[in-house]
Protein backbone atom coordinates (compact mmCIF):
# COMPACT_ATOMS: atom_id res chain seq x y z
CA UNK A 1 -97.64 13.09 19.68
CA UNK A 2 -98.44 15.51 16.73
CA UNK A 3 -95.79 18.70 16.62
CA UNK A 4 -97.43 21.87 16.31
CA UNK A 5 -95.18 23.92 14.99
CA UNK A 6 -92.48 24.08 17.81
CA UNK A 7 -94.45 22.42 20.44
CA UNK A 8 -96.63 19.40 20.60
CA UNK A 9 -100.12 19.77 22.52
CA UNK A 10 -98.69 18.86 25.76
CA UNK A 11 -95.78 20.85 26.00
CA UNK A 12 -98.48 23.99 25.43
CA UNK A 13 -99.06 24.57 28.97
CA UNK A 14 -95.26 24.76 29.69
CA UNK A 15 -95.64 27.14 26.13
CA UNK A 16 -98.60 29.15 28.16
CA UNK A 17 -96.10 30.28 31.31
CA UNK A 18 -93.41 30.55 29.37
CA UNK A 19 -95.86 33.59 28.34
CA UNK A 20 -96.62 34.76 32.06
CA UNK A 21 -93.23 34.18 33.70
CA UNK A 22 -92.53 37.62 32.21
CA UNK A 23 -95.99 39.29 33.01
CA UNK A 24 -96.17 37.94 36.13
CA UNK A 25 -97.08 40.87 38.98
CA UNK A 26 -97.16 43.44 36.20
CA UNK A 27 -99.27 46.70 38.21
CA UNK A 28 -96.76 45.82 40.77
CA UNK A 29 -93.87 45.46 38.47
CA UNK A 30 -91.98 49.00 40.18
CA UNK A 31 -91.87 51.02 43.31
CA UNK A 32 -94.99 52.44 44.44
CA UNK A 33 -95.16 56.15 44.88
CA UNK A 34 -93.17 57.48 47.57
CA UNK A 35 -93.01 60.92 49.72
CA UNK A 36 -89.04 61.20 48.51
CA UNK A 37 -86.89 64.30 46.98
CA UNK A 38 -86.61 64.76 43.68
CA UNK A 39 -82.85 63.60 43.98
CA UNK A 40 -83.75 59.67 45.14
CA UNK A 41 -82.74 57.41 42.78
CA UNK A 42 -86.39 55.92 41.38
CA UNK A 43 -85.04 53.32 38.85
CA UNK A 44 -83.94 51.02 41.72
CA UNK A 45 -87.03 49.54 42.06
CA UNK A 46 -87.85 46.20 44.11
CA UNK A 47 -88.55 43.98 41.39
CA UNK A 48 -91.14 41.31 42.70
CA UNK A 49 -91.53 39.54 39.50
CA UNK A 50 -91.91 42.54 37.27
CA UNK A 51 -92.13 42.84 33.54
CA UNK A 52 -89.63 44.55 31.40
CA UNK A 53 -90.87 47.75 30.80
CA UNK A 54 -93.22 48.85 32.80
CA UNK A 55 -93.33 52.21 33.21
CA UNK A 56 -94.61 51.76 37.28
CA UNK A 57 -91.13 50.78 37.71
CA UNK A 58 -90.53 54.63 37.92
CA UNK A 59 -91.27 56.09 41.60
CA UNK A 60 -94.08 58.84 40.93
CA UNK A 61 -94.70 61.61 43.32
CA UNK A 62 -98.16 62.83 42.00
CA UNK A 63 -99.99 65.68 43.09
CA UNK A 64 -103.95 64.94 44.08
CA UNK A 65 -105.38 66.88 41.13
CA UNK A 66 -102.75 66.82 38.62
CA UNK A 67 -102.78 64.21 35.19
CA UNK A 68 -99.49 63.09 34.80
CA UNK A 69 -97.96 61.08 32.49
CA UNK A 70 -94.12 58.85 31.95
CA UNK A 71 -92.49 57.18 29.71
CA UNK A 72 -89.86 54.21 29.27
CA UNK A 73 -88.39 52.20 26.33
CA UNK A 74 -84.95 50.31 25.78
CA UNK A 75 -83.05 47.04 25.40
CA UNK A 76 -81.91 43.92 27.21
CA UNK A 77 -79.31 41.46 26.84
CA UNK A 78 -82.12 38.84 27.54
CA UNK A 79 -85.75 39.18 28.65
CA UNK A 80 -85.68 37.47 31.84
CA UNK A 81 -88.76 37.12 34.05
CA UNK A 82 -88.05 35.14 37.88
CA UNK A 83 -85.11 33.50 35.99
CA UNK A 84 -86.86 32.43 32.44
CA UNK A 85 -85.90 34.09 29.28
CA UNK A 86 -88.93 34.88 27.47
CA UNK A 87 -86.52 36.21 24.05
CA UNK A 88 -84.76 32.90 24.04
CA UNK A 89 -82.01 34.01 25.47
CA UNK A 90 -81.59 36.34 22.57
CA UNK A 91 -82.00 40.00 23.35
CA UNK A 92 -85.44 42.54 23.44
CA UNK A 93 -86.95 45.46 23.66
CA UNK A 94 -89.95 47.06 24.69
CA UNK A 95 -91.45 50.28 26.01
CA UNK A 96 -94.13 51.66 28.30
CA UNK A 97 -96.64 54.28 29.08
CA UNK A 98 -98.24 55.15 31.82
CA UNK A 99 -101.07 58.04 32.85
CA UNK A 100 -101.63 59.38 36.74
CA UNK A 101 -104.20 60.89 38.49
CA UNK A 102 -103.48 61.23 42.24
CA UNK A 103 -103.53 57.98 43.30
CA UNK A 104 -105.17 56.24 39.69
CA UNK A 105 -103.31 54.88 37.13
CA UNK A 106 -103.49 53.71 33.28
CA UNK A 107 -100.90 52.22 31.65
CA UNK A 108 -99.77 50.12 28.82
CA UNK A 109 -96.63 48.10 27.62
CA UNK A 110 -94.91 46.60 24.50
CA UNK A 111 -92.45 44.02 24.30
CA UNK A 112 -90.59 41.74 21.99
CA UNK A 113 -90.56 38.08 23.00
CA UNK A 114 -89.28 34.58 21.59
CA UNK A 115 -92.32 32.18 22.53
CA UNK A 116 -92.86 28.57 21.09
CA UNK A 117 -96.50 30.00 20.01
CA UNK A 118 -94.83 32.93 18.07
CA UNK A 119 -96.74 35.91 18.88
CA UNK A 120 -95.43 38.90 17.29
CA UNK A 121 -94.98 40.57 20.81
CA UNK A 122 -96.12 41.17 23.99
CA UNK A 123 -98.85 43.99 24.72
CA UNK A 124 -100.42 44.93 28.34
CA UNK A 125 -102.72 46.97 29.35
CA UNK A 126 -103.30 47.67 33.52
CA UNK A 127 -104.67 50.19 35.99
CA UNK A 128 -105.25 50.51 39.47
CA UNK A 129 -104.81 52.66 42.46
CA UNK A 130 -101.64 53.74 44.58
CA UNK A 131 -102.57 54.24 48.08
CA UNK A 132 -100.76 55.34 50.73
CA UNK A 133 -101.55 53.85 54.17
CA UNK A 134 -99.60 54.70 57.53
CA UNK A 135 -96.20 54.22 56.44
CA UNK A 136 -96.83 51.73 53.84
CA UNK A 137 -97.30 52.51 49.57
CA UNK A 138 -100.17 50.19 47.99
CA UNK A 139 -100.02 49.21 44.52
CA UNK A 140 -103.63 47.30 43.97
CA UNK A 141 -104.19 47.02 40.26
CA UNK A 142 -105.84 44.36 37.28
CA UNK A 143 -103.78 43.44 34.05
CA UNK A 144 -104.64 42.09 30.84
CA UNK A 145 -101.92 40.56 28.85
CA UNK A 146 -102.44 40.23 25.19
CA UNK A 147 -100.41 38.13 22.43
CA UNK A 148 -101.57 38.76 19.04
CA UNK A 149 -100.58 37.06 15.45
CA UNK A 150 -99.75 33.75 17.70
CA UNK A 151 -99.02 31.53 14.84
CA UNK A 152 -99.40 28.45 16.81
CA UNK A 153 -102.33 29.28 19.04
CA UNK A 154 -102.57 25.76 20.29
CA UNK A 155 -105.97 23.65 21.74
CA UNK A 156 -106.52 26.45 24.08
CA UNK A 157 -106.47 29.02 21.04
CA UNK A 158 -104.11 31.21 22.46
CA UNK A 159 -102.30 32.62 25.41
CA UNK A 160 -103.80 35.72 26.54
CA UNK A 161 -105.27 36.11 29.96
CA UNK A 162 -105.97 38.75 33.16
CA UNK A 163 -104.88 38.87 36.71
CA UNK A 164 -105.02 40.84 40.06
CA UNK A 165 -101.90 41.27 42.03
CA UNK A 166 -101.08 43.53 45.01
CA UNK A 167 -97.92 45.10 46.60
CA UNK A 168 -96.57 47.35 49.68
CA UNK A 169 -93.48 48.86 49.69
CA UNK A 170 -92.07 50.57 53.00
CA UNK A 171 -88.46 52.88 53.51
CA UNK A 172 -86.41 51.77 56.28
CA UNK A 173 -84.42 55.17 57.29
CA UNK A 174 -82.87 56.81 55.00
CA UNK A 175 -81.90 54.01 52.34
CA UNK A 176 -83.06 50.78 53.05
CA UNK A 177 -86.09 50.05 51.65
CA UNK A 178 -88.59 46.49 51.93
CA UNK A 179 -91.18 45.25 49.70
CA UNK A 180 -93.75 42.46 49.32
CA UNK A 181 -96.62 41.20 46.75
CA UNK A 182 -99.16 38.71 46.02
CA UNK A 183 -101.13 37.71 42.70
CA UNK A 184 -103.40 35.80 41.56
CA UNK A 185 -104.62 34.33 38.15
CA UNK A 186 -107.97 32.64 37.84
CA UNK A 187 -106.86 31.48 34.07
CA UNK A 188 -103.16 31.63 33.90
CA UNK A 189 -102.13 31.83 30.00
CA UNK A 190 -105.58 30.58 29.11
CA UNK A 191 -104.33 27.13 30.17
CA UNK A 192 -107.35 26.29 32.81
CA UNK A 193 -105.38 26.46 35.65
CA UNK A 194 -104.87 29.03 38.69
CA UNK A 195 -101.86 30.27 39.85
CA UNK A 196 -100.05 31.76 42.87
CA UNK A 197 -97.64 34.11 43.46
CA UNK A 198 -95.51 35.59 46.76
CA UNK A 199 -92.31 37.87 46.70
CA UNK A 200 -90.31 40.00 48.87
CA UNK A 201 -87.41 41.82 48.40
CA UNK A 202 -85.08 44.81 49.84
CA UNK A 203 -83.78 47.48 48.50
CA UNK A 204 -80.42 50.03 49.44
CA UNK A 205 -80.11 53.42 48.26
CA UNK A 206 -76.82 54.77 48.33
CA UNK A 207 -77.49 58.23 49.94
CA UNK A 208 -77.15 61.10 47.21
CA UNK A 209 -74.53 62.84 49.57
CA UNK A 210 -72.18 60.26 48.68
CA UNK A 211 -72.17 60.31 44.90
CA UNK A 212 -71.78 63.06 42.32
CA UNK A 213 -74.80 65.12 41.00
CA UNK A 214 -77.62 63.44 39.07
CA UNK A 215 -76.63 60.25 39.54
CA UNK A 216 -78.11 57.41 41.88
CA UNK A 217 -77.53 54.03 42.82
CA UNK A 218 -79.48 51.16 44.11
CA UNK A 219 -78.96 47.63 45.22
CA UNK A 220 -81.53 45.27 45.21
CA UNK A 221 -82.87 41.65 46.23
CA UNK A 222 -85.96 39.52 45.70
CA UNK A 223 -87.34 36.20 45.95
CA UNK A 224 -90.43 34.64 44.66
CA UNK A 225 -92.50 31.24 44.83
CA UNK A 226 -95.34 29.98 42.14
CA UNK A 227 -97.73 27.70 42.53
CA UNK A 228 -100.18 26.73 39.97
CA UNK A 229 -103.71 24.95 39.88
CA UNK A 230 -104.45 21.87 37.15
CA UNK A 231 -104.21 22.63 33.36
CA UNK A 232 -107.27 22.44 31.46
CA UNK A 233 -107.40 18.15 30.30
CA UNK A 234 -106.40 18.98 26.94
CA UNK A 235 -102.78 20.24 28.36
CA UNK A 236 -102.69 16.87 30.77
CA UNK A 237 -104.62 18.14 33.71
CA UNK A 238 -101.52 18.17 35.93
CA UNK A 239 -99.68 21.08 37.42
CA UNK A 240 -97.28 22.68 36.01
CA UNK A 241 -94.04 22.49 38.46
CA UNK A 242 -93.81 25.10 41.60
CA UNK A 243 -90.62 27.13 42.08
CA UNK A 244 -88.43 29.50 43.68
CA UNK A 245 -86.79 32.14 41.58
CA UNK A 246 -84.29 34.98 43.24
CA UNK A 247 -82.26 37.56 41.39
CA UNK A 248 -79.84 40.42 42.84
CA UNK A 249 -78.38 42.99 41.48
CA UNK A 250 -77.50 47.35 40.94
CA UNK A 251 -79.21 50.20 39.23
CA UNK A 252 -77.44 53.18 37.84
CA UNK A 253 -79.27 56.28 37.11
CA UNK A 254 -78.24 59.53 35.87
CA UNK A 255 -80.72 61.93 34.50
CA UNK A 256 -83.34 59.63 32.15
CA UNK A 257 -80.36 57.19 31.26
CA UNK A 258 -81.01 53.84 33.46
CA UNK A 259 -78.61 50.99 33.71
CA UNK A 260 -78.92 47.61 35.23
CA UNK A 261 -76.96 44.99 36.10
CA UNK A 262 -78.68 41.50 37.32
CA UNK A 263 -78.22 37.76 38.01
CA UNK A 264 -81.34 35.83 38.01
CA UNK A 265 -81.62 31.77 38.69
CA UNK A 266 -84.53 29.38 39.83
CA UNK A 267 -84.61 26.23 41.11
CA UNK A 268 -85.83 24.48 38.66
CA UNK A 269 -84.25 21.33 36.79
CA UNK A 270 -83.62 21.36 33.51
CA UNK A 271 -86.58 18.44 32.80
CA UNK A 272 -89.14 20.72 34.19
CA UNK A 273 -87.15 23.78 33.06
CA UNK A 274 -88.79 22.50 30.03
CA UNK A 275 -92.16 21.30 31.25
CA UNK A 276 -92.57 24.59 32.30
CA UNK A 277 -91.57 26.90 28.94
CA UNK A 278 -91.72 24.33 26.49
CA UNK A 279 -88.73 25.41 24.86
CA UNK A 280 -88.78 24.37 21.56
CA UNK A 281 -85.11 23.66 21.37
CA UNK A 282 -85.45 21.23 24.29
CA UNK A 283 -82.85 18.19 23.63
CA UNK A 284 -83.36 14.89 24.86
CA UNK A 285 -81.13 13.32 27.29
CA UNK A 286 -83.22 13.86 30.61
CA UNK A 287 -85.46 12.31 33.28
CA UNK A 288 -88.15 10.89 31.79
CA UNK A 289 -91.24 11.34 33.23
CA UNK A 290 -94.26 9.80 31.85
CA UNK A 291 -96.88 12.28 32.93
CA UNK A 292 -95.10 15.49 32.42
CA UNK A 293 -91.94 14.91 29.95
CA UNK A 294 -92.38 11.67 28.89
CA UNK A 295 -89.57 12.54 26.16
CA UNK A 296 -87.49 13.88 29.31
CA UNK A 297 -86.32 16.70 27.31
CA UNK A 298 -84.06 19.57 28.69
CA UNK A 299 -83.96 23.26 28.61
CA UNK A 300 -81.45 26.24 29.53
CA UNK A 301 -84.34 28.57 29.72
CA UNK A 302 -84.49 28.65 33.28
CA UNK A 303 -80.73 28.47 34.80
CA UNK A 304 -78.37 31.02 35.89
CA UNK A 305 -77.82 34.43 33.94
CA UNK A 306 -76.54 38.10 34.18
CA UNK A 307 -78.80 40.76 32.16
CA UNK A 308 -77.67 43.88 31.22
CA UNK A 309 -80.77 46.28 30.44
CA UNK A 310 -80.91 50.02 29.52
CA UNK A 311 -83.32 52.43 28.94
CA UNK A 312 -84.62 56.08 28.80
CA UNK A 313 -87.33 56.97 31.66
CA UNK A 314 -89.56 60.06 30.86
């Protein structure tokens, strides 16, 4: 088939979600505000398929009639979203801002990426609303994702799209914490096609007792599962492949300085590792599948890694 630049026309759906895989969940991409003492470790956030940098990741205890506003930016190892690098396994880094009102927020993020279309980053721009309902913290929000100066846009002329997604996080004593979400695409990466999304995850604060001043640490687990509707019939009119992702790993906080130490890994194969970034340094030597990879090329993009990430939080 004819290359376009780094991807031929039917590896651009895989090219699309290699795009959402990291802007998957995004208004839900960090705890939701919490009743919790200033000394509680908010970096430790459940991630449930969050985005790099968003500034919700941050626990915010905001008063009813006070604007309030945060801040985040930093680097990465690797930009890994449910297991697949969107830098190319090459590292980022991005930054976030974010404005409160009680229970409203406004927020936007920046990113740099390594997609087979080539934008020269990622931007987002979300709000929503943060209720708080018995003992469970909403997140309910709507997020566009934006990818400008894509140099190879592709039959569907580019990758950006919106979604909904919501979340509800709970505190289990004094340091467990559990968390769950749901979102939904209509147009995922402009490809035609829905998609699905359910996570859950837990969370352990180490009590502030136990460690010295200022600092906090937090353990934390998730899993995820994606589904997806049929491309548009210019990208094949199949699916692209449904799949588990889990990561695991521990947050260190002192002051504004955030560290993070993660594994991530999915269960997908290396053919539809492919299929499903089209990675444009796929090599040959796989399954073949006529449909989907009929050149049963292979990609890395989606197997086992540990990111380091640090940043500033404002």
């Amino acid at each position: 088939m004819q290359r376009r630049g780094a991807a031929t026309d039917w590896q651009l759906g895989g090219v699309s979600i290699a795009a959402f895989v990291g802007l998957w969940l995004a208004p839900v991409a960090g705890n939701v505000a919490r009743a919790e003492t200033a000394e509680t470790s908010a970096s430790g956030a459940i991630g449930l398929g969050n985005r790099a940098w968003s500034a919700a990741e941050t626990s915010h205890a905001t008063s009813v009639n006070e604007l309030e506003f945060s801040a985040r930016a930093g680097v990465a190892s690797d930009y890994v979203y449910r297991g697949t690098t969107l830098s190319g396994r090459e590292p980022a880094a991005g930054a976030a801002f974010e404005a409160r009102f009680g229970s409203l927020y406004a927020g936007a993020t920046m990113a740099t990426v390594r997609l087979p279309t080539e934008p020269v980053g990622e931007f987002t721009v979300a709000g929503g609303i943060r209720p708080k309902i018995a003992d469970i913290n909403f997140d309910l929000g709507v997020t566009y994702f934006a990818y400008p100066g894509e140099k190879f846009p592709g039959v569907t002329n580019g990758i950006n799209y919106w979604e909904a997604a919501v979340r509800g996080d709970r505190s289990i004593g004094e340091s467990f914490r559990i968390a769950a979400g749901y979102a939904y695409s209509p147009n995922v990466s402009n490809t035609g096609a829905w998609s699905q999304y359910l996570a859950a995850g837990l969370g352990y604060d180490v009590p502030t007792r136990q460690l010295p001043k200022n600092l906090g640490v937090s353990f934390t687990t998730a899993v995820g599962y994606s589904w997806f509707g049929n491309q548009a019939p210019q990208l094949g009119s199949f699916p692209l492949p449904a799949y588990l992702n889990w990561q695991a790993g521990v947050t260190f906080t002192y002051k504004a300085v955030n560290f993070d130490l993660r594994y991530y890994d999915t269960n997908l194969s290396k053919e539809n590792c492919f299929v499903f970034t089209g990675d444009p340094n796929a090599r040959a030597g796989g399954r073949v599948d006529p449909i989907t990879n009929p050149a049963g090329l292979v990609s890395n993009w989606c197997g086992p890694t540990i990111v380091a990430k640090a940043w500033f939080a404002f």
